[in-house]
Protein backbone atom coordinates (compact mmCIF):
# COMPACT_ATOMS: atom_id res chain seq x y z
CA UNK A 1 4.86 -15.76 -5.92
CA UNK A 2 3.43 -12.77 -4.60
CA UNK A 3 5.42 -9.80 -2.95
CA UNK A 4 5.03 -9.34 1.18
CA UNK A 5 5.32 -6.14 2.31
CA UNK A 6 4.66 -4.92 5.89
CA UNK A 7 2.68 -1.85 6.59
CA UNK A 8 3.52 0.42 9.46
CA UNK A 9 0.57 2.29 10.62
CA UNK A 10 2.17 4.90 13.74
CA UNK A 11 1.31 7.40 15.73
CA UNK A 12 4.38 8.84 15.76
CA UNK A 13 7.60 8.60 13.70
CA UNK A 14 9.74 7.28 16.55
CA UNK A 15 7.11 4.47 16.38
CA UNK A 16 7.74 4.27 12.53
CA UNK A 17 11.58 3.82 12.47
CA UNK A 18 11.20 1.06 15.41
CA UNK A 19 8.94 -1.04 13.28
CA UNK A 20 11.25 -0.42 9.86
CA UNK A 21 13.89 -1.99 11.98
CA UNK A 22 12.11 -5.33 12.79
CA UNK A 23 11.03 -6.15 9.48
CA UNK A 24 14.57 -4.92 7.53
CA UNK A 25 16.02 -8.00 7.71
CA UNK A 26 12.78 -10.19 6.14
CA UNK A 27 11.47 -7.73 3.34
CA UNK A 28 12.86 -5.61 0.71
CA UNK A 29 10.03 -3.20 0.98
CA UNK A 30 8.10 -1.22 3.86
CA UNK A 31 4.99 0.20 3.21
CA UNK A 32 4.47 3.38 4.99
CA UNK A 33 0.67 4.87 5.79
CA UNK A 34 0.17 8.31 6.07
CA UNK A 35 -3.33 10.08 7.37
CA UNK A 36 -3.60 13.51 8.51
CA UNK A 37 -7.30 13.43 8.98
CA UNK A 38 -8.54 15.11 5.67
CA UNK A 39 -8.85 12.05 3.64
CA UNK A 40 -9.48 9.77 6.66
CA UNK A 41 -11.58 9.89 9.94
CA UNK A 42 -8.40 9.75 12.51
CA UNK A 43 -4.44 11.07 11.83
CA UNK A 44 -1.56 9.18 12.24
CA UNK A 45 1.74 10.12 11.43
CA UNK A 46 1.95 12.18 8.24
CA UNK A 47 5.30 14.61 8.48
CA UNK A 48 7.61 14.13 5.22
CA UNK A 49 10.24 15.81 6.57
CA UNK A 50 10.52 13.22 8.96
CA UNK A 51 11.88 11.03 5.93
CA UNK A 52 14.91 13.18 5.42
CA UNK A 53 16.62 11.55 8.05
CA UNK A 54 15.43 7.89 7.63
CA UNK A 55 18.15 5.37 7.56
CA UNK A 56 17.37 1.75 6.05
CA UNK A 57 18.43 -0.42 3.74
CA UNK A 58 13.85 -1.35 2.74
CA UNK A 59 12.96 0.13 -0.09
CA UNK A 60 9.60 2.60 1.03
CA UNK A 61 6.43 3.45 -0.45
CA UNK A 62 4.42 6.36 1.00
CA UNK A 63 0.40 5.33 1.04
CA UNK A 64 -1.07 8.68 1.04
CA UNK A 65 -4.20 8.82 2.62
CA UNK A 66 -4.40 12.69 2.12
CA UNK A 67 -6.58 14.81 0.43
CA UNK A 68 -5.60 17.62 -2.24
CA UNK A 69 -2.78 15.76 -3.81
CA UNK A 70 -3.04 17.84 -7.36
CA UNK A 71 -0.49 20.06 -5.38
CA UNK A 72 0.18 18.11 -2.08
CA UNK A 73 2.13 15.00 -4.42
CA UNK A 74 5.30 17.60 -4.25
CA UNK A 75 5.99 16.90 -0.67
CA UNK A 76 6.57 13.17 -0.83
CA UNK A 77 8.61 12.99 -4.02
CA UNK A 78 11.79 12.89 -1.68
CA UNK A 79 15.02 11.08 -1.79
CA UNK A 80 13.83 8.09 0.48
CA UNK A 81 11.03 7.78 -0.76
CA UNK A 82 11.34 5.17 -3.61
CA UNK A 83 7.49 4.74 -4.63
CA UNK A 84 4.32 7.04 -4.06
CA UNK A 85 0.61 5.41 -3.66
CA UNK A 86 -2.24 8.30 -3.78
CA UNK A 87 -6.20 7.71 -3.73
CA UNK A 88 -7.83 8.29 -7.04
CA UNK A 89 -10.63 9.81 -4.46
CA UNK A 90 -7.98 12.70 -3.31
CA UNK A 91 -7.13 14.25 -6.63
CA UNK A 92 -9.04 16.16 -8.80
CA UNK A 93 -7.21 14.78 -11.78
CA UNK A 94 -5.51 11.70 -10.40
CA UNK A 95 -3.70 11.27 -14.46
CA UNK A 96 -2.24 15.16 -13.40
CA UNK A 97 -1.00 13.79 -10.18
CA UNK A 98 0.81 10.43 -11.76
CA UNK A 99 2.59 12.12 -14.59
CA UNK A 100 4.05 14.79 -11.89
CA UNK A 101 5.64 11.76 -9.54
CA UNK A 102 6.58 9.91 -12.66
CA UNK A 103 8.45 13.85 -13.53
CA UNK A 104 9.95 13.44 -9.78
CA UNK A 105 11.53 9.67 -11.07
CA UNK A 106 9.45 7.66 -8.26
CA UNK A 107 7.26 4.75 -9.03
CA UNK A 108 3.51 5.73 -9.05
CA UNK A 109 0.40 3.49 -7.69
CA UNK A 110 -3.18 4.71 -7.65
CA UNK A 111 -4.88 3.35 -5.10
CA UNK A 112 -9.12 3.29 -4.33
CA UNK A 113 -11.19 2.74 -1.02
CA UNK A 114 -13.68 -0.45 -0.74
CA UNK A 115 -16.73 1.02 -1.66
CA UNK A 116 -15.29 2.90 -5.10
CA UNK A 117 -15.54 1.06 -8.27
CA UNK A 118 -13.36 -1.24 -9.95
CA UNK A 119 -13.81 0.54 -13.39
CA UNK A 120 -12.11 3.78 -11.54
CA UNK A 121 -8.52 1.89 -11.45
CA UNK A 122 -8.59 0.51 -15.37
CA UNK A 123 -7.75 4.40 -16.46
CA UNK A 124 -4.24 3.56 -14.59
CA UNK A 125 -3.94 -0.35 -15.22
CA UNK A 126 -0.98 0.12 -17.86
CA UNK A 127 0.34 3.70 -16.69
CA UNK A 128 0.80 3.50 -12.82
CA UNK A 129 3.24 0.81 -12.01
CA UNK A 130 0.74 -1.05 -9.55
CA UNK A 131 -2.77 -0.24 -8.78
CA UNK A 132 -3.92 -0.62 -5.51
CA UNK A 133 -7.62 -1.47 -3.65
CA UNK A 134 -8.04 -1.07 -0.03
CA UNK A 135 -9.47 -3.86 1.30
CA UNK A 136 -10.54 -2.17 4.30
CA UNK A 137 -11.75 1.31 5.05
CA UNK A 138 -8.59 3.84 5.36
CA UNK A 139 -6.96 4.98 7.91
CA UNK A 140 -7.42 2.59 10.64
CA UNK A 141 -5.08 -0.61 10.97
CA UNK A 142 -6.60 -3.81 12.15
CA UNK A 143 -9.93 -3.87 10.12
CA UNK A 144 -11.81 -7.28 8.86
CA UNK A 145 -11.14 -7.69 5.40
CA UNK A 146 -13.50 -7.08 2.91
CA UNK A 147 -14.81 -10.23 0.99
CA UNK A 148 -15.89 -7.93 -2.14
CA UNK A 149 -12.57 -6.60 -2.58
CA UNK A 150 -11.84 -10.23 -4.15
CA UNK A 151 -14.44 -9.60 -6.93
CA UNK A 152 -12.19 -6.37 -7.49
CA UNK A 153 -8.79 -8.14 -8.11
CA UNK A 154 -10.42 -10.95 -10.29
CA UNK A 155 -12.13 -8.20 -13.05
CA UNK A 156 -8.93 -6.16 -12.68
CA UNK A 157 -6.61 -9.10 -13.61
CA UNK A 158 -8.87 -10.69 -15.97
CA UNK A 159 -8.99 -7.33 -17.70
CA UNK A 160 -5.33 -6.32 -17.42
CA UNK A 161 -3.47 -9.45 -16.87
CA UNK A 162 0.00 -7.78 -16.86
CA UNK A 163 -0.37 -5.09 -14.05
CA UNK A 164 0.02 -5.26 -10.92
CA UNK A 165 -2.07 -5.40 -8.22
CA UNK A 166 -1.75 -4.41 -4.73
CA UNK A 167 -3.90 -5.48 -1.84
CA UNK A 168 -4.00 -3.58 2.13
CA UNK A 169 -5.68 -4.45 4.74
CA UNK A 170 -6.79 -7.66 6.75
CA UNK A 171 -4.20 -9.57 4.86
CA UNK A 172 -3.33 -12.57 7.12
CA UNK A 173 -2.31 -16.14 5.98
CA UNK A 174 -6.02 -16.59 4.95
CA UNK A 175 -7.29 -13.88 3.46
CA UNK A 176 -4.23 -13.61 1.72
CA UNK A 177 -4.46 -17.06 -0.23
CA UNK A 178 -7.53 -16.06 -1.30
CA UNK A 179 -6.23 -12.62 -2.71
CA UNK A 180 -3.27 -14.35 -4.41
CA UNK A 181 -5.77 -16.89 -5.89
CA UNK A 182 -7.37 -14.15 -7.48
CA UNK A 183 -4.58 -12.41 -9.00
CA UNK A 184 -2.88 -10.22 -6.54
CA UNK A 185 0.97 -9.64 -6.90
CA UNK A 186 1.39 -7.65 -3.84
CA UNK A 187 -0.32 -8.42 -0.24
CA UNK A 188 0.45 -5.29 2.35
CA UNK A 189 0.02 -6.44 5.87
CA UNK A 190 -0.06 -4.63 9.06
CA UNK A 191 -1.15 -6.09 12.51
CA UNK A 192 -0.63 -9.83 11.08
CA UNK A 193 2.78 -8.95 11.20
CA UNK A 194 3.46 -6.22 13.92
CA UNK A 195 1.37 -8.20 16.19
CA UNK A 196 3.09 -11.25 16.21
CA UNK A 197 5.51 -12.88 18.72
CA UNK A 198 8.23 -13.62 16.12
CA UNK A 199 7.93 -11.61 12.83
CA UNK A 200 10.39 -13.42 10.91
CA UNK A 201 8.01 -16.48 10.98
CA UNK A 202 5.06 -14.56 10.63
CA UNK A 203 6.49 -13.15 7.18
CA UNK A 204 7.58 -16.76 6.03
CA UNK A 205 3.79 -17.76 7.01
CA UNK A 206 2.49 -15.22 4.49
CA UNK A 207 5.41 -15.62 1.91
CA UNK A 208 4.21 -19.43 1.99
CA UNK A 209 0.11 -18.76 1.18
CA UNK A 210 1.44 -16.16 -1.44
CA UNK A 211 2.56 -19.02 -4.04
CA UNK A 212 -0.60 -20.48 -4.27
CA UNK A 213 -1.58 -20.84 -7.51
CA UNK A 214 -4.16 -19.08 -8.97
């Protein structure tokens, strides 16, 4: 079965800890996107001192779509945070930026927009501990999933069959089948679940589609 994990994409962090609380009692982990602008086309809310007073019981992974994280990695290796996702796009030497969160004791993923390559994840396959493709363009929550992005989990997994993948954006009980189907361990869902009238069934919908077999 693969792992559910809402993603809160905010304006504002008052707007982030409101969302944390809705979901803490149906996930073990929150997903939390950050986009100040550089890396993206729009900003949302991207303050990591913010996290220094975060109270929850989720565990939280920081998507970072920043760019310059060969130095800007040190400001999200903080207590709360638990696990740190960066673009492979955004670094200059995206193996630099890894080793230096691994230093910091937080779980690493390396993450890469639609239109990159595959092949630029494999370096990372078996030292990150998940690899991530975006399945929509960044930034932006409520985008139409990409169909390609399928092709994308299938050579990953047939390559590396023990890593773990990661898939965001325009995961709903649908799209998300299909993503477990072709080898995704982790679907990361936004407006499917924020937009729903009762978010505890809404996560139970997507838990469901995520043991289908592949």
């Amino acid at each position: 079965m693969s792992e559910i994990i809402p993603a809160i994409n905010a304006e504002n962090f008052e707007e982030v800890r409101r969302r944390i609380k809705l979901v803490e009692p149906f996930v073990k982990w929150v997903h939390l996107d950050v986009a100040d602008g550089t890396f993206t086309s729009n900003a949302i809310w991207h303050q990591p001192a913010d996290l220094l007073t975060l109270e929850t019981q989720l565990l939280v992974e920081v998507h970072l779509m920043i760019s310059d994280m060969d130095f800007r990695w040190r400001d999200w290796v903080l207590p709360r945070v638990n696990r740190v996702i960066f673009h492979e796009e955004a670094a200059h030497d995206p193996e630099f930026v890894l080793n230096k969160v691994k230093e910091a004791r937080k779980e690493v993923g390396v993450a890469i927009r639609p239109e990159t390559d595959w092949k630029k994840l494999e370096p990372f396959c078996e030292k990150a501990d998940l690899v991530q493709t975006l399945a929509v363009p960044p930034g932006r929550a409520g985008q139409e999933f990409r169909l390609e992005t399928l092709d994308k989990i299938r050579h990953l997994r047939k390559i590396h069959p023990k890593c773990i993948i990661e898939i965001d954006g325009g995961i709903n009980p649908e799209t998300g089948k299909k993503c477990v189907s072709a080898g995704a361990n982790i679907l990361v869902s936004a407006n499917y679940i924020f937009n729903s009238e009762d978010i505890s069934k809404t996560i139970e919908n997507l838990k469901h589609v995520s043991s289908a077999r592949r």
